[in-house]
N, C-alpha and C. Protein backbone atom coordinates (compact mmCIF):
# COMPACT_ATOMS: atom_id res chain seq x y z
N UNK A 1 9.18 -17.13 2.13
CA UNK A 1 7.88 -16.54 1.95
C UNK A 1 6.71 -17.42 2.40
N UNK A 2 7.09 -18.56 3.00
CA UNK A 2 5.74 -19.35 3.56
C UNK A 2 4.50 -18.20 4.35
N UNK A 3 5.58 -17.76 5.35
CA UNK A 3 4.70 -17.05 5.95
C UNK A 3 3.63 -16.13 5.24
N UNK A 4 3.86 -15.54 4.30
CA UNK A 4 3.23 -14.91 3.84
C UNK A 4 2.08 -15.57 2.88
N UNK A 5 2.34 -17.13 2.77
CA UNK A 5 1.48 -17.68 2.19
C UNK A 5 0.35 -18.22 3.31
N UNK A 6 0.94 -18.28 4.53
CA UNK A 6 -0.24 -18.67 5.41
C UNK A 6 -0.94 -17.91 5.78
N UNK A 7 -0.64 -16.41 5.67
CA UNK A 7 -1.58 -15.35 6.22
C UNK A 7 -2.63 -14.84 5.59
N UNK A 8 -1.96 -15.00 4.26
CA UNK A 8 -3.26 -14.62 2.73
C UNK A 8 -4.31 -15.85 2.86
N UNK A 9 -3.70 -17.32 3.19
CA UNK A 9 -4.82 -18.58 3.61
C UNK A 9 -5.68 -17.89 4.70
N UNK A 10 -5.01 -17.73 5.95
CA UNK A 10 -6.28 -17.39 6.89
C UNK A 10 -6.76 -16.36 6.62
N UNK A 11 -6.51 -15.32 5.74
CA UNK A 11 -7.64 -14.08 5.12
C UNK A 11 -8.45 -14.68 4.96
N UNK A 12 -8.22 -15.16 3.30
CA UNK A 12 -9.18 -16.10 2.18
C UNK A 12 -10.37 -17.09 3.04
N UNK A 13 -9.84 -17.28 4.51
CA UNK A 13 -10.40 -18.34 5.07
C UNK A 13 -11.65 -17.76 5.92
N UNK A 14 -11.00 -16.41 6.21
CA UNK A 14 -11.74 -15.48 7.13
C UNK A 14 -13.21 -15.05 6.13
N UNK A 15 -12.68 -14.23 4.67
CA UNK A 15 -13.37 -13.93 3.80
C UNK A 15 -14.82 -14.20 3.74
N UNK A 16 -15.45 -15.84 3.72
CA UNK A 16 -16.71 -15.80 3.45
C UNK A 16 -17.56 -15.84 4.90
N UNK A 17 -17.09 -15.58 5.85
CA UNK A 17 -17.71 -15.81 6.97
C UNK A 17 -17.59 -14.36 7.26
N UNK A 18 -17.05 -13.53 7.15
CA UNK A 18 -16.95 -12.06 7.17
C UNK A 18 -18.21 -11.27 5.91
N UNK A 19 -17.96 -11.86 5.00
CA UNK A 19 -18.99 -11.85 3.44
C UNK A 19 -20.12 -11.59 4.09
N UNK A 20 -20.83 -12.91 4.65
CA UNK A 20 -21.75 -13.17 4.80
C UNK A 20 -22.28 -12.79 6.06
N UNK A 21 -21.41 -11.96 7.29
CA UNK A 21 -21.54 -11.13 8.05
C UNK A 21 -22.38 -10.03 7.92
N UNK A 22 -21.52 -9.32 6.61
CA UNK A 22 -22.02 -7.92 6.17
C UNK A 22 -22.98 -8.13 5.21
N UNK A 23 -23.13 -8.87 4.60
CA UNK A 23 -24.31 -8.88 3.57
C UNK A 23 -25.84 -8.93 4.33
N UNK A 24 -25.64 -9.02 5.37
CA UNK A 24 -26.81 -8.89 6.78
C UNK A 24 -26.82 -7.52 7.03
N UNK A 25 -25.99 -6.95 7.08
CA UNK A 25 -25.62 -5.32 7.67
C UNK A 25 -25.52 -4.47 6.95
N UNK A 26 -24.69 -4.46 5.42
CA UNK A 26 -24.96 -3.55 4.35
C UNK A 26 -26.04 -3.80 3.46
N UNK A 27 -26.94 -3.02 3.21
CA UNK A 27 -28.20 -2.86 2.52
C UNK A 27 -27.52 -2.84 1.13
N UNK A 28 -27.74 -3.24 -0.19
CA UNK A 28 -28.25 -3.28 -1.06
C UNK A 28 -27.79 -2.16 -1.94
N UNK A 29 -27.49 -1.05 -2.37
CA UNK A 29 -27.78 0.32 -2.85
C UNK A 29 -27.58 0.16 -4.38
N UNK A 30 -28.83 0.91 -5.10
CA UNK A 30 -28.13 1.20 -6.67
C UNK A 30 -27.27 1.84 -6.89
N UNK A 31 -26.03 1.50 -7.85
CA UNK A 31 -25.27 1.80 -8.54
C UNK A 31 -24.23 1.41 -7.27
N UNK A 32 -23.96 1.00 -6.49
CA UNK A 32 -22.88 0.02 -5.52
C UNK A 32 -21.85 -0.48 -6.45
N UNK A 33 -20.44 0.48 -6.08
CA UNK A 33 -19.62 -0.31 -7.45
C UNK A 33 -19.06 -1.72 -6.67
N UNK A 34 -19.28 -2.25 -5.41
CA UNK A 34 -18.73 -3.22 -5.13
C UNK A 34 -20.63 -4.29 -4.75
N UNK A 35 -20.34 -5.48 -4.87
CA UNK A 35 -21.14 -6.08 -4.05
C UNK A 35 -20.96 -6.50 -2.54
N UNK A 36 -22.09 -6.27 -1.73
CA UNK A 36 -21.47 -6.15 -0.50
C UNK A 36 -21.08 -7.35 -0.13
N UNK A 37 -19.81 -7.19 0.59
CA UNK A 37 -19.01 -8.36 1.27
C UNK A 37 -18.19 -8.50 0.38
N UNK A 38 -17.68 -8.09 -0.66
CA UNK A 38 -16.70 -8.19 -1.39
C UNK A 38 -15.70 -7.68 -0.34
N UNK A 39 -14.13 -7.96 -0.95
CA UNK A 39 -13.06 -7.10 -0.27
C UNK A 39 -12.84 -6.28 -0.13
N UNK A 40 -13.26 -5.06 -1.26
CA UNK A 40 -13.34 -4.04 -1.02
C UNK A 40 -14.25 -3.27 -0.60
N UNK A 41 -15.13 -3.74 0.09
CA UNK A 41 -16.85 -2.95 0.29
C UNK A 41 -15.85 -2.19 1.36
N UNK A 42 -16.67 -1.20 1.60
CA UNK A 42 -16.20 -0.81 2.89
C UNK A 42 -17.48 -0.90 4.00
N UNK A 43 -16.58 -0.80 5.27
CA UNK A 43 -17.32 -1.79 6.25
C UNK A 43 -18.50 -0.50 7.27
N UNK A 44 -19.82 -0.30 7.50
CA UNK A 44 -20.22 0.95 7.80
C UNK A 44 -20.42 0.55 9.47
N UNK A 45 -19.77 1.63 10.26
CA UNK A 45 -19.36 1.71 11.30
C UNK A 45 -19.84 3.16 12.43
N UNK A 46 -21.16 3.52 11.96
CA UNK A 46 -21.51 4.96 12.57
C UNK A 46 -21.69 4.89 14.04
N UNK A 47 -21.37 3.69 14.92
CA UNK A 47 -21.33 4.33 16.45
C UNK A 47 -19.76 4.27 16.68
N UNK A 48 -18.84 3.61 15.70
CA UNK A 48 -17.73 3.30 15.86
C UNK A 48 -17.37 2.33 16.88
N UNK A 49 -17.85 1.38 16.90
CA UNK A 49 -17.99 -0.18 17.67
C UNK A 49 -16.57 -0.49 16.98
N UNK A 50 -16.83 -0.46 15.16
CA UNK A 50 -15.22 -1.26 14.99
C UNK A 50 -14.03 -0.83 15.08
N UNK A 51 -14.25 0.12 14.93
CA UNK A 51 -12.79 1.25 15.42
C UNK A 51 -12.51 0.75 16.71
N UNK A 52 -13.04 0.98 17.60
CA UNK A 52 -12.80 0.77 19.12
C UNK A 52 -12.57 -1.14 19.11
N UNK A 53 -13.22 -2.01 18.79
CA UNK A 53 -12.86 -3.16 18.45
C UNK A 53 -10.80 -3.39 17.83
N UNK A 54 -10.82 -2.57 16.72
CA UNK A 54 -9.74 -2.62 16.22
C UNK A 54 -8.51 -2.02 17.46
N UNK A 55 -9.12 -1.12 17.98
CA UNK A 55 -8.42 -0.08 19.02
C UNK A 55 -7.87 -1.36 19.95
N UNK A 56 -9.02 -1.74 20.55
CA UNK A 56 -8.58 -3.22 21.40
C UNK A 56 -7.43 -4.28 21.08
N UNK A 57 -7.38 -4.47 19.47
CA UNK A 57 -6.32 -5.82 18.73
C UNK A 57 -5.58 -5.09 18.63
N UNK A 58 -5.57 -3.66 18.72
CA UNK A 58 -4.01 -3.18 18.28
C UNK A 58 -3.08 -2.73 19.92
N UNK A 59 -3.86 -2.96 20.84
CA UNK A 59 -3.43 -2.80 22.31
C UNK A 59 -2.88 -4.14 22.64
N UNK A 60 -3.93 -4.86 22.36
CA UNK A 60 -3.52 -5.89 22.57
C UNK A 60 -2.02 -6.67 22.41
N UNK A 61 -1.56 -6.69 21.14
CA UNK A 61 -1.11 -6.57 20.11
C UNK A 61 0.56 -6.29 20.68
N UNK A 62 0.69 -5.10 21.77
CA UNK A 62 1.57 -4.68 22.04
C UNK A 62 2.30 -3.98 21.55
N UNK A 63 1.97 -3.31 20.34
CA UNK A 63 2.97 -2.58 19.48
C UNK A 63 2.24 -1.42 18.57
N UNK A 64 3.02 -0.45 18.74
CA UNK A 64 2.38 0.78 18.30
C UNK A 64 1.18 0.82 17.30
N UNK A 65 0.38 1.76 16.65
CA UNK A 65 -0.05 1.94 15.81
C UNK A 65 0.48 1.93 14.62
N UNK A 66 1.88 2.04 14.29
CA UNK A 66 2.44 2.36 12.72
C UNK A 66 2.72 0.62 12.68
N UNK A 67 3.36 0.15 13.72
CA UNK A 67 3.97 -0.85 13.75
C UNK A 67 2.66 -1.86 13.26
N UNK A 68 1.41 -1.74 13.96
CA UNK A 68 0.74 -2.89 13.52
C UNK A 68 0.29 -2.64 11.85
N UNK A 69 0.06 -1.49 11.72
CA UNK A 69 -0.22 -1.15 10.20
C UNK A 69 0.54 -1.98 9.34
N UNK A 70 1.78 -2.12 9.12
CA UNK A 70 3.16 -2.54 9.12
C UNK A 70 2.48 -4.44 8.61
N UNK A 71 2.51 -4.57 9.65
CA UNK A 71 2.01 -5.63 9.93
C UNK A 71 1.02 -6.30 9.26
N UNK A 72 -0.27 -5.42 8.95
CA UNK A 72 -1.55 -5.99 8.26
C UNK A 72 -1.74 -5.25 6.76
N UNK A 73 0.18 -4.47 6.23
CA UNK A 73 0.07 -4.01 5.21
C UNK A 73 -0.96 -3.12 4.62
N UNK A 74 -0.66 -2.09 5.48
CA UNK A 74 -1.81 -1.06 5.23
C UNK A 74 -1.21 0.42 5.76
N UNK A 75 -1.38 1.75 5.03
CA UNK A 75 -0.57 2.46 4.78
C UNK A 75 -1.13 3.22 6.16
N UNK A 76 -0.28 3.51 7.13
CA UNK A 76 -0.36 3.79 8.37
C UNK A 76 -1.43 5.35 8.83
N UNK A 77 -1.98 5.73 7.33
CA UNK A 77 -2.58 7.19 7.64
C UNK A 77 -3.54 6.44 7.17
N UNK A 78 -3.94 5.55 6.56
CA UNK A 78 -5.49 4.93 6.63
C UNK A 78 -5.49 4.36 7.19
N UNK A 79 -4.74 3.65 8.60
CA UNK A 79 -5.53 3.16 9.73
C UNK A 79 -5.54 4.00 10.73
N UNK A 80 -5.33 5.25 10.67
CA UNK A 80 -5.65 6.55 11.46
C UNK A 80 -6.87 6.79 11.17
N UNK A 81 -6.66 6.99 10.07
CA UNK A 81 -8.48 7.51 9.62
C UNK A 81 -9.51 6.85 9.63
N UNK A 82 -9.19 5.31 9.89
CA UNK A 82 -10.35 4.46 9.60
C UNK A 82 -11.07 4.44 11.35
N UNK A 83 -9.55 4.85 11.95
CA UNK A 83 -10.03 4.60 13.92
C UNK A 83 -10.74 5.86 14.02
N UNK A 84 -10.29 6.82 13.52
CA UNK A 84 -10.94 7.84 13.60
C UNK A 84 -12.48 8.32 13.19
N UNK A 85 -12.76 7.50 12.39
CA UNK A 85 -13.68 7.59 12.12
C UNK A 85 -14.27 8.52 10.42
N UNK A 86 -12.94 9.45 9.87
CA UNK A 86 -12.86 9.82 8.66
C UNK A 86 -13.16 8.86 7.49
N UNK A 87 -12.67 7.22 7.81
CA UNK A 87 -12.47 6.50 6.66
C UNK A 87 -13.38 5.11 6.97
N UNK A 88 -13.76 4.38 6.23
CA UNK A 88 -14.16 3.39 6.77
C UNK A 88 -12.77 1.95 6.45
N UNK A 89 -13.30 0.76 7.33
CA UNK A 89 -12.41 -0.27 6.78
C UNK A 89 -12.98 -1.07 5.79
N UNK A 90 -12.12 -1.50 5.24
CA UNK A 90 -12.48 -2.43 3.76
C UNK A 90 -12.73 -3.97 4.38
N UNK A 91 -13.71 -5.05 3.80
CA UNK A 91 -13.69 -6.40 4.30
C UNK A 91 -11.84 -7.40 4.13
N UNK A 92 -11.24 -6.55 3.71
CA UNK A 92 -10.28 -7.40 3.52
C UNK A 92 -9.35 -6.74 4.24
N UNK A 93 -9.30 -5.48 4.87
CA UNK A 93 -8.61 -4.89 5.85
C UNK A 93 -9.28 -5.31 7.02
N UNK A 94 -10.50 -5.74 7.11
CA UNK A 94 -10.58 -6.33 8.94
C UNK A 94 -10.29 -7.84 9.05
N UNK A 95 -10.08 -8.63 7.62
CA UNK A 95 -9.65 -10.11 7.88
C UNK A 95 -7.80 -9.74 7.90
N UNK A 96 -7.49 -8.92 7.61
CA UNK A 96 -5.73 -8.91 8.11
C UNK A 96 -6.07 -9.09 9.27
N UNK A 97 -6.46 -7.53 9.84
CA UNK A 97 -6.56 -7.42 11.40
C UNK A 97 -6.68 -8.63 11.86
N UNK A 98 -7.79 -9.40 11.59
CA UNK A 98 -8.20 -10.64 12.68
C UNK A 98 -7.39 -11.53 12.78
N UNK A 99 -6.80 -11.45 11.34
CA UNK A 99 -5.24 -12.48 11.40
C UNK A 99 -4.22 -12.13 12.11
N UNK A 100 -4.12 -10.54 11.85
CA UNK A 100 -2.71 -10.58 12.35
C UNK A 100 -3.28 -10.67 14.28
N UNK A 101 -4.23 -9.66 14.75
CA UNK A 101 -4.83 -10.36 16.08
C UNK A 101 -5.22 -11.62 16.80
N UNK A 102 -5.05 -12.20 15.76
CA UNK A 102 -5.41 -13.85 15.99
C UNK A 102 -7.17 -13.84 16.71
N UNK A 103 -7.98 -13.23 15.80
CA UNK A 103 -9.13 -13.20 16.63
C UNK A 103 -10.27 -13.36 15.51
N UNK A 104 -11.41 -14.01 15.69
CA UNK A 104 -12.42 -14.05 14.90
C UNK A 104 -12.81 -13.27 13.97
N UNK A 105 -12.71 -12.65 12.75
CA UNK A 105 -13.45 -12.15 12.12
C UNK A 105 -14.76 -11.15 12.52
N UNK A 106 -15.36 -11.88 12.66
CA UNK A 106 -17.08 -11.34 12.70
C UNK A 106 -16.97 -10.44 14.03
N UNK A 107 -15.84 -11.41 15.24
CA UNK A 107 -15.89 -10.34 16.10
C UNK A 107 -16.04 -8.94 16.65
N UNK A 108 -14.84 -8.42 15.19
CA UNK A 108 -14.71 -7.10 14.62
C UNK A 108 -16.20 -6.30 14.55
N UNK A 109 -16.99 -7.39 13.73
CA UNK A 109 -18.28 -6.22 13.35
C UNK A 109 -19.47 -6.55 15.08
N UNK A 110 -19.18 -6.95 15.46
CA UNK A 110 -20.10 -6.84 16.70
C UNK A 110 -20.88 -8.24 16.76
């Protein structure tokens, strides 16, 4: 299980530099049950820059859509919906991605 201990490190590692990404980009709102940049905020994406970003790491990537899901432990009909544009991504679903892509964080958000 190492592996799986180094990947939750480069999340955790990704985390406050991603945090502090979005806390620039998500406004504030009353009654917000998360604070933004938490893990679970979800990430707001209305030209769909990160979808298409994500679209890119998962080409990249070489391996299907279910397969990378698989991969960044995430149930393969919410990363349909999140490309699609139905769902948004969570801050702790785009630091998998960047891990399992091997790619910057912040990249993701533009």
């Amino acid at each position: 299980m190492p592996g799986i201990f180094l990947i939750w490190q480069g999340v955790l590692r990704s985390l406050p530099c991603l945090a502090l990404r979005l806390s620039q980009r998500i406004p504030t709102l009353a009654g917000m049950q998360h604070q933004a940049g938490s893990p679970g905020s979800r990430v707001p994406d209305a030209g769909g820059d990160v979808a298409e970003r994500v679209r890119q790491v998962i080409g990249e990537a070489g391996c299907s859509q279910r397969e990378f899901a698989r991969r960044i432990v995430m149930d393969p009909s919410k990363l349909s919906r999140s490309l699609s544009g139905s769902r948004r991504f969570t801050v702790a679903e785009l630091a998998r991605i960047a891990d399992a892509g091997r790619i910057d964080a912040v990249w993701l958000l533009g």
